[in-house]
C-alpha atoms as a PDB file:
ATOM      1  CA  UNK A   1      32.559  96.899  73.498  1.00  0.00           C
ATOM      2  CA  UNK A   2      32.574  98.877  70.403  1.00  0.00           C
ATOM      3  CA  UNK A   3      33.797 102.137  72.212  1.00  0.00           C
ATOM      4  CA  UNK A   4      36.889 100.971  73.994  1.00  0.00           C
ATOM      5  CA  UNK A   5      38.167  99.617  70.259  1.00  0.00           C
ATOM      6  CA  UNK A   6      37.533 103.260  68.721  1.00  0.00           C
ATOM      7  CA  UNK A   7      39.543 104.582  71.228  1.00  0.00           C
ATOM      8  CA  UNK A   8      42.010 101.963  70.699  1.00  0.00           C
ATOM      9  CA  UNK A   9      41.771 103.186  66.933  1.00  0.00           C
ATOM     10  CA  UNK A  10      42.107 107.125  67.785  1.00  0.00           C
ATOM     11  CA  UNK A  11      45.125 106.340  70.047  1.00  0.00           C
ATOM     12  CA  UNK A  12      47.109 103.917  67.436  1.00  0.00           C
ATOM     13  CA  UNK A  13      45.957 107.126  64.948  1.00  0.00           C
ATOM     14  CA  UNK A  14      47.369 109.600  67.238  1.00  0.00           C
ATOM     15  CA  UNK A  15      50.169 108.014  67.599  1.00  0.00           C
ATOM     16  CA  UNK A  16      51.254 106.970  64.225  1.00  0.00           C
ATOM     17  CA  UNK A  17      50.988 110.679  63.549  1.00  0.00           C
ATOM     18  CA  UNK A  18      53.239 111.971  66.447  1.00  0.00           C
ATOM     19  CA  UNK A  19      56.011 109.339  65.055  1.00  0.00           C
ATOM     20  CA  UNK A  20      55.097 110.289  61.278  1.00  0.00           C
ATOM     21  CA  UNK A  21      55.616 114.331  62.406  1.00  0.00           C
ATOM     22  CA  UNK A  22      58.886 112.685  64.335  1.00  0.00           C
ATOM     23  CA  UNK A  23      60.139 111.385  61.296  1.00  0.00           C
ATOM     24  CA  UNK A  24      59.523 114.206  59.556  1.00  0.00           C
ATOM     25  CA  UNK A  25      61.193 116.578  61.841  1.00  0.00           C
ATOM     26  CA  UNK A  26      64.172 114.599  61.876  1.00  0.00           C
ATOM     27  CA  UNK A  27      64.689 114.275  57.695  1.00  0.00           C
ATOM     28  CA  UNK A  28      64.096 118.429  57.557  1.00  0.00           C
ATOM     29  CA  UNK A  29      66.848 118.887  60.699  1.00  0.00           C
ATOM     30  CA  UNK A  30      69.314 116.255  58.052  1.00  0.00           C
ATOM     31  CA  UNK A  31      68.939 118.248  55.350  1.00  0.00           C
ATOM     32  CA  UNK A  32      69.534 121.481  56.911  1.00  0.00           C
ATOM     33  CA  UNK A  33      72.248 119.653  58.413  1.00  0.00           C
ATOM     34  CA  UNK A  34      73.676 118.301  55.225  1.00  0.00           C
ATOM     35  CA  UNK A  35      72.931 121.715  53.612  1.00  0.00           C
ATOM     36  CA  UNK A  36      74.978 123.680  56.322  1.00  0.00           C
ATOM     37  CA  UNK A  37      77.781 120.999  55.613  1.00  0.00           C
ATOM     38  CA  UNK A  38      77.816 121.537  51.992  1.00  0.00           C
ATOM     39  CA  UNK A  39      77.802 125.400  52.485  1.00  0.00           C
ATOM     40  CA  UNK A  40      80.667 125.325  55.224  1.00  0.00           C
ATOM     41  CA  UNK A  41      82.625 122.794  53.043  1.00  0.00           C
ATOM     42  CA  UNK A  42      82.461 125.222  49.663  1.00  0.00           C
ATOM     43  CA  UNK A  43      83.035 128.404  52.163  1.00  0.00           C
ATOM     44  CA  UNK A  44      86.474 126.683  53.205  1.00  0.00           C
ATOM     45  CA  UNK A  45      87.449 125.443  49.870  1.00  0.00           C
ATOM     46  CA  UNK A  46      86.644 129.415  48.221  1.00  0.00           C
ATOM     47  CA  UNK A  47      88.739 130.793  51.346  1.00  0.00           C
ATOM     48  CA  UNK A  48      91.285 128.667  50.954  1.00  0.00           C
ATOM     49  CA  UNK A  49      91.554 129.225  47.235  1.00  0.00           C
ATOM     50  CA  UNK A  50      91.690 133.118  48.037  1.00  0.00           C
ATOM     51  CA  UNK A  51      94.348 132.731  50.869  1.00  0.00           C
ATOM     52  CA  UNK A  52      96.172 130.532  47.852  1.00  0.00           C
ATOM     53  CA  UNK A  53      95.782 133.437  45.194  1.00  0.00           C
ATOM     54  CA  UNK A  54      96.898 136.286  47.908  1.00  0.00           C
ATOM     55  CA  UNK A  55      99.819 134.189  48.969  1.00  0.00           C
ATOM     56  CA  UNK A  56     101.219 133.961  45.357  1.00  0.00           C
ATOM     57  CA  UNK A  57     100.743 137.195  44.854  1.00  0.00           C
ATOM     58  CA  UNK A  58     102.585 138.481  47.677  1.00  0.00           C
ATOM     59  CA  UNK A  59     105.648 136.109  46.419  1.00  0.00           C
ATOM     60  CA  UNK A  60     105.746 138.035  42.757  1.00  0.00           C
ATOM     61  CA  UNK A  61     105.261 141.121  44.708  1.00  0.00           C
ATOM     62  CA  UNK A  62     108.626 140.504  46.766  1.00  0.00           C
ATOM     63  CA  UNK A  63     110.170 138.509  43.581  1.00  0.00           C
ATOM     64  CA  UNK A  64     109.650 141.877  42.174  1.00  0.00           C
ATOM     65  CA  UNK A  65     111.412 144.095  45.163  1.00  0.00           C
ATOM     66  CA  UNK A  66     114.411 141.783  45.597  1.00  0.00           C
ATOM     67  CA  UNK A  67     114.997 141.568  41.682  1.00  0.00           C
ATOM     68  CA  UNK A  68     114.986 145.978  41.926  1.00  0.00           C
ATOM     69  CA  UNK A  69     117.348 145.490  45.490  1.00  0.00           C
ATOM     70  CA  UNK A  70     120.011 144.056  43.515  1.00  0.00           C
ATOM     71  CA  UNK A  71     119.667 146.559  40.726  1.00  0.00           C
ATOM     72  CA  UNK A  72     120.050 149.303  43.260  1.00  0.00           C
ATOM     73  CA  UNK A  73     123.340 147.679  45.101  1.00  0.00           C
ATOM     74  CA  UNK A  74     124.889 147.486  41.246  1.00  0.00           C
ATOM     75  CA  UNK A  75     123.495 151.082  40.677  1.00  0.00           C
ATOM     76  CA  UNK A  76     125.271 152.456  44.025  1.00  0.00           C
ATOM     77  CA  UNK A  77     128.669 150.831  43.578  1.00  0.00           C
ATOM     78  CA  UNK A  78     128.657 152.379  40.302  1.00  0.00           C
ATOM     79  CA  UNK A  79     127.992 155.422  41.687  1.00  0.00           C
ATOM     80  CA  UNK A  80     130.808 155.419  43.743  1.00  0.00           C
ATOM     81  CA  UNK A  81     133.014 154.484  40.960  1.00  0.00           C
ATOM     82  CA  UNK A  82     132.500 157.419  38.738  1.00  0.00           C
ATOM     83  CA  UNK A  83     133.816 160.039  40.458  1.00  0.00           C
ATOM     84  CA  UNK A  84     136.794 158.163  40.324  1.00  0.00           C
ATOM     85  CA  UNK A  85     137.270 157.744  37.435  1.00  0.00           C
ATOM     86  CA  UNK A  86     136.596 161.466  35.811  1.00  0.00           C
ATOM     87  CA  UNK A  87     139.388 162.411  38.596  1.00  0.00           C
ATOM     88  CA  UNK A  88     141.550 160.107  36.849  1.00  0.00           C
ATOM     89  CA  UNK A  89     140.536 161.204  33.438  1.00  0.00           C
ATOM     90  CA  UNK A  90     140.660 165.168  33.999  1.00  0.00           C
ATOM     91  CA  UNK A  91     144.501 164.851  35.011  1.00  0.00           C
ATOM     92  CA  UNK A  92     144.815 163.714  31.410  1.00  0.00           C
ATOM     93  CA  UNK A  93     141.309 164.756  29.161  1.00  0.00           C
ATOM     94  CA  UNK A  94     141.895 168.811  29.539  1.00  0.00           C
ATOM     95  CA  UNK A  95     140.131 169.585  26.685  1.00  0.00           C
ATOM     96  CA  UNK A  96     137.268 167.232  27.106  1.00  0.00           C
ATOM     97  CA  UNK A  97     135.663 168.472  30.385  1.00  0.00           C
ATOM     98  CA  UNK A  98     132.315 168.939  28.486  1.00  0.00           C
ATOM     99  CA  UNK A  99     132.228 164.930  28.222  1.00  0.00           C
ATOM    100  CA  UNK A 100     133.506 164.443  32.033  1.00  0.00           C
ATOM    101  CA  UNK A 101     130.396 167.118  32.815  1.00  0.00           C
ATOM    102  CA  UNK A 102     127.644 165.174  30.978  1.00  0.00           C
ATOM    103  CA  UNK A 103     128.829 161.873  32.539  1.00  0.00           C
ATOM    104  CA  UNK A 104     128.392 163.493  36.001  1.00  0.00           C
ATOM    105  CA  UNK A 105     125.183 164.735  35.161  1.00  0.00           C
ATOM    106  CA  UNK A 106     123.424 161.575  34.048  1.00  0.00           C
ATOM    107  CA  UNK A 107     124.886 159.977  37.202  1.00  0.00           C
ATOM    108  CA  UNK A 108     123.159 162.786  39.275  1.00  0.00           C
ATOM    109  CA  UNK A 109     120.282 161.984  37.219  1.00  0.00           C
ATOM    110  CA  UNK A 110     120.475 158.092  37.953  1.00  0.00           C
ATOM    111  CA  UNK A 111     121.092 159.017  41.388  1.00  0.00           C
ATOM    112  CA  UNK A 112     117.855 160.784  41.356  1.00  0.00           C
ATOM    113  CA  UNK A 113     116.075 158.033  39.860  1.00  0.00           C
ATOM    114  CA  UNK A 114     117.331 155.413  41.759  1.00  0.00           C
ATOM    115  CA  UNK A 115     116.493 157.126  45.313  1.00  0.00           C
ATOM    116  CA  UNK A 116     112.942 158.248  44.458  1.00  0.00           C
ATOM    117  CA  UNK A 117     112.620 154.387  43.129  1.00  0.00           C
ATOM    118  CA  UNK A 118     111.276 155.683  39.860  1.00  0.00           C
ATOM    119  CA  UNK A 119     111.966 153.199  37.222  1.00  0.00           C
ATOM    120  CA  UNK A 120     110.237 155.062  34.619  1.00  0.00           C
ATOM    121  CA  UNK A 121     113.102 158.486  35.235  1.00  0.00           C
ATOM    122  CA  UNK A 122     115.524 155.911  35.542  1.00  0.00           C
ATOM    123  CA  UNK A 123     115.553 153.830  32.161  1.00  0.00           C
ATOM    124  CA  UNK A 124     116.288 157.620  30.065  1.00  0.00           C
ATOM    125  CA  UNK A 125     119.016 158.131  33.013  1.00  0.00           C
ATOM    126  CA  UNK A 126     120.711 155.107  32.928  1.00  0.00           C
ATOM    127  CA  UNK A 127     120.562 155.355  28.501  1.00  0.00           C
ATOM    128  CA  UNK A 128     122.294 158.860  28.928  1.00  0.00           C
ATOM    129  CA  UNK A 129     124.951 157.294  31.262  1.00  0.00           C
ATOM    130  CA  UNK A 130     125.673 154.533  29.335  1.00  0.00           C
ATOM    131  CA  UNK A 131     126.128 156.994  26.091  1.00  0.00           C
ATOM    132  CA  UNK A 132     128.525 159.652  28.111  1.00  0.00           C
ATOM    133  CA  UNK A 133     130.595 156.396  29.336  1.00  0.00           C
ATOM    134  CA  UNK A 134     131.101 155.221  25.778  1.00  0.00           C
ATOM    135  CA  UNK A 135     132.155 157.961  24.240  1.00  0.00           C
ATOM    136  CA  UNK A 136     134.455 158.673  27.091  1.00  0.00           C
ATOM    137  CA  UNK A 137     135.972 154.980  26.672  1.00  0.00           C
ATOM    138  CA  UNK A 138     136.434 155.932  22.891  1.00  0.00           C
ATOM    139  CA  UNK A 139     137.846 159.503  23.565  1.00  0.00           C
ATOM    140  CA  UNK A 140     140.287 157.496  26.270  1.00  0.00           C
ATOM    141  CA  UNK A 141     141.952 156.043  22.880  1.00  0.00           C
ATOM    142  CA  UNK A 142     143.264 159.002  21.959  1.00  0.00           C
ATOM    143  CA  UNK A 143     145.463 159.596  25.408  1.00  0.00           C
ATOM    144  CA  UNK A 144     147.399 156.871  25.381  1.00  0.00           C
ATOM    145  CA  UNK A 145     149.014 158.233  28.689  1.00  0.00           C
ATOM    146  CA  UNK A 146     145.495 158.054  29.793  1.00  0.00           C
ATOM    147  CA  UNK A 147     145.036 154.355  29.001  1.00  0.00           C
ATOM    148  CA  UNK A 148     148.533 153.036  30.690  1.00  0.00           C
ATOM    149  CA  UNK A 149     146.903 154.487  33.736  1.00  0.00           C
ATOM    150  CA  UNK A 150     146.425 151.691  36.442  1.00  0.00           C
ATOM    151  CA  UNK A 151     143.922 153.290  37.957  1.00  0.00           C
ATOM    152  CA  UNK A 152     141.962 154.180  34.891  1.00  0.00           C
ATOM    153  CA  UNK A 153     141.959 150.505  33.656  1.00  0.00           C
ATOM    154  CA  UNK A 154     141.011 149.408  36.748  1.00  0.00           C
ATOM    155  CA  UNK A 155     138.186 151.828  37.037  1.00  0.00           C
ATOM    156  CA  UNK A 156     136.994 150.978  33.223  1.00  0.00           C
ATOM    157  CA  UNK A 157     137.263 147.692  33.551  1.00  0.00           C
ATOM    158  CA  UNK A 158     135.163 147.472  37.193  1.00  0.00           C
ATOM    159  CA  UNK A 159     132.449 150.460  35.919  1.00  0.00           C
ATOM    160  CA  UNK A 160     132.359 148.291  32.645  1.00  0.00           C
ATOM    161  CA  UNK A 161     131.808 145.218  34.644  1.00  0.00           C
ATOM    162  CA  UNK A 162     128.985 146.221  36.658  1.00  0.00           C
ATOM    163  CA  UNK A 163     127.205 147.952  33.341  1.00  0.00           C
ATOM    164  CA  UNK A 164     126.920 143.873  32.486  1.00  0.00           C
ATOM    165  CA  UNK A 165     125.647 143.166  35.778  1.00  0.00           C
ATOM    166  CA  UNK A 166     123.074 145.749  35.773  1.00  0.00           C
ATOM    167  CA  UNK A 167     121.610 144.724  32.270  1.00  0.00           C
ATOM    168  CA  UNK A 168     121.366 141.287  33.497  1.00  0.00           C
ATOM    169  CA  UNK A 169     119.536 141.928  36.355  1.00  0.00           C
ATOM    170  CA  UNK A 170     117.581 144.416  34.548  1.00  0.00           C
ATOM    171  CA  UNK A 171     116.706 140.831  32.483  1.00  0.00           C
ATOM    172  CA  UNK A 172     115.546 139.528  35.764  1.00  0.00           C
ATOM    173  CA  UNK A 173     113.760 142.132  36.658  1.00  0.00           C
ATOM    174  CA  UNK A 174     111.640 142.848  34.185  1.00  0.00           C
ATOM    175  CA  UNK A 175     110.781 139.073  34.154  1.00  0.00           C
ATOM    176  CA  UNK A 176     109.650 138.971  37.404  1.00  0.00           C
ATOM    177  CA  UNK A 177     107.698 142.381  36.517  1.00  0.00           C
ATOM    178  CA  UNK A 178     105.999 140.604  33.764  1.00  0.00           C
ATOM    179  CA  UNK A 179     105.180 137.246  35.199  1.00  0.00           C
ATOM    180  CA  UNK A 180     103.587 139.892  38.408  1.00  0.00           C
ATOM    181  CA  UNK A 181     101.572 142.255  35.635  1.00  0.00           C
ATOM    182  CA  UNK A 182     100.591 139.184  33.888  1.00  0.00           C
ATOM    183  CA  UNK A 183      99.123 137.016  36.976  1.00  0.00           C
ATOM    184  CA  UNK A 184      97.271 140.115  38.534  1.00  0.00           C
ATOM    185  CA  UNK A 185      95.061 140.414  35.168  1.00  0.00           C
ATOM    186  CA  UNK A 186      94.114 136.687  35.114  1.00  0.00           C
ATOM    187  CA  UNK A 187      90.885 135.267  36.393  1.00  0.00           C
ATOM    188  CA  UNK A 188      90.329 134.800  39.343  1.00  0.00           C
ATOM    189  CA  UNK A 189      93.314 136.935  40.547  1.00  0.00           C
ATOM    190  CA  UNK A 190      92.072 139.845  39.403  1.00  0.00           C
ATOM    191  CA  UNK A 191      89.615 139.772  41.860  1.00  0.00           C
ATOM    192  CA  UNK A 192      91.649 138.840  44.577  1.00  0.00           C
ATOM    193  CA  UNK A 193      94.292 141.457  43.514  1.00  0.00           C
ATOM    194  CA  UNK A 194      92.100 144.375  42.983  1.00  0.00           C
ATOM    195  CA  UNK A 195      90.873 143.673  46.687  1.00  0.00           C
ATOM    196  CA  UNK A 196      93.543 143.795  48.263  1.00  0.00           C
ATOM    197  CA  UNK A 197      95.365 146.433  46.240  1.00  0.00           C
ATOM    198  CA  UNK A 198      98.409 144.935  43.883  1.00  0.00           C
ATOM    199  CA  UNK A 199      99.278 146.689  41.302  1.00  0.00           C
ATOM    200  CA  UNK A 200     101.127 146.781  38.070  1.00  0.00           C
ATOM    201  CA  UNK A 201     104.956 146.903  38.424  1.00  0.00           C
ATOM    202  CA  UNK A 202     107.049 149.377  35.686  1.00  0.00           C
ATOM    203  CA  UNK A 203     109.582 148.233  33.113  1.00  0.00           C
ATOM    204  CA  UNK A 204     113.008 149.193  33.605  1.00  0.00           C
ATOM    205  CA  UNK A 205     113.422 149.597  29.805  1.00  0.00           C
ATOM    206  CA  UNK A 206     116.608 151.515  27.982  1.00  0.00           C
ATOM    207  CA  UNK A 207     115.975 153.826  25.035  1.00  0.00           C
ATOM    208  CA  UNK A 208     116.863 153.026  21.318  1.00  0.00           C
ATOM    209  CA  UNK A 209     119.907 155.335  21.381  1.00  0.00           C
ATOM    210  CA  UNK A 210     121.458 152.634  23.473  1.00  0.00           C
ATOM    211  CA  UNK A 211     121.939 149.847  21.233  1.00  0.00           C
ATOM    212  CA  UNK A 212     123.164 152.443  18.612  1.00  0.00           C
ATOM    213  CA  UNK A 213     126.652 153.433  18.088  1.00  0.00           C
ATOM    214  CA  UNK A 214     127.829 156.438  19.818  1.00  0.00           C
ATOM    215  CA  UNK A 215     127.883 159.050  17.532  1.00  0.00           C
ATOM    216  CA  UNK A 216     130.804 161.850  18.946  1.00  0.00           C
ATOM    217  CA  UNK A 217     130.151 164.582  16.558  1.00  0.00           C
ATOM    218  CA  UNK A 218     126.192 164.629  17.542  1.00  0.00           C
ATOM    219  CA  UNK A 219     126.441 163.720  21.042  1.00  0.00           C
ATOM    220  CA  UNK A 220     128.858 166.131  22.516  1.00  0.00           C
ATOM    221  CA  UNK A 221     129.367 169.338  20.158  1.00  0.00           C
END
């Protein structure tokens, strides 16, 4: 009698072991689950973060392109203008043809600029322009013949005109260069910008001489 209840024993042993390794098995495969979850779960949060970053990147990017496209249009109509007007001017201006040559040398040279798309040649351009128009304006008060002109005064007054237009979209410009320059230094977009290659954007800046008053003697002798 004793033997058949140790064997009883060893099997209720046995088994209690098989359902103890059971339960076992099943809590490691949870937690592996649960850890796989976890990991999966941050792995779609950090890629979605980065997709996040990259996307707002790519906006100041373009922000950045579209606020130079309307510079350029502004530049190119200008452009077109000048020519213009120094015809207009040289039928009256004979003894001023040095002035009419420097203006149509710093457009050549904001031509240049403009087409290579190199903001840093074309802020010292675009100064040197905006000096040789000036004093031409303030030599045009001298030829009163000049002046009357229909064609000149429509010519200064449209060339004047988009001079505002390009300083104000210089403005925006160089906002939406800043707010790109800033973002791509800040953690964590550095990372994510330095990956994927964005850059730094230029200034379009103006020199000094600029905001001074054209000085006739010094400029053009």
């Amino acid at each position: 009698m004793p033997a058949p209840a140790s064997a009883a024993k060893q099997r209720g042993n046995s088994n209690n072991n098989i359902r103890a390794s059971s339960d076992g098995s099943h809590r490691g495969k949870f937690i592996v689950s649960i850890a796989a979850i976890v990991f999966l779960s941050v792995l779609l949060i950090a890629v979605i973060y980065v997709v996040t970053i990259y996307n707002a990147l790519v906006r100041l990017k373009h922000n950045v392109s579209k606020a130079w496209a309307n510079i350029d249009v502004l530049l190119k109509q200008r452009h077109d203008e000048l020519p213009k007007l120094v015809e207009v001017c040289k039928q009256y201006m004979k003894y001023e043809q040095d002035t009419l040559e420097k203006v149509m040398k710093a457009r050549s040279a904001v031509a240049t600029a403009r087409e290579r798309g190199d903001v840093g040649a074309l802020g010292p351009a675009e100064t040197q322009l905006r000096l040789g128009l000036g004093s031409l304006f303030a030599l045009a008060e001298a030829y009163p013949d000049l002046k009357a002109n229909d064609n000149f005064q429509h010519l200064q007054s449209r060339i004047s005109g988009l001079e505002n237009a390009i300083a104000d979209r210089r403005e925006f410009y160089n906002d939406s260069v800043n707010l790109n320059n800033v973002r791509i230094e800040q953690f964590p977009d550095v990372i994510v910008a330095r990956l994927f290659n964005f850059g730094p954007r230029p200034l379009l800046e103006f020199e000094e001489e600029e905001k001074k008053d054209v000085d006739l003697a010094t400029l053009f002798r």
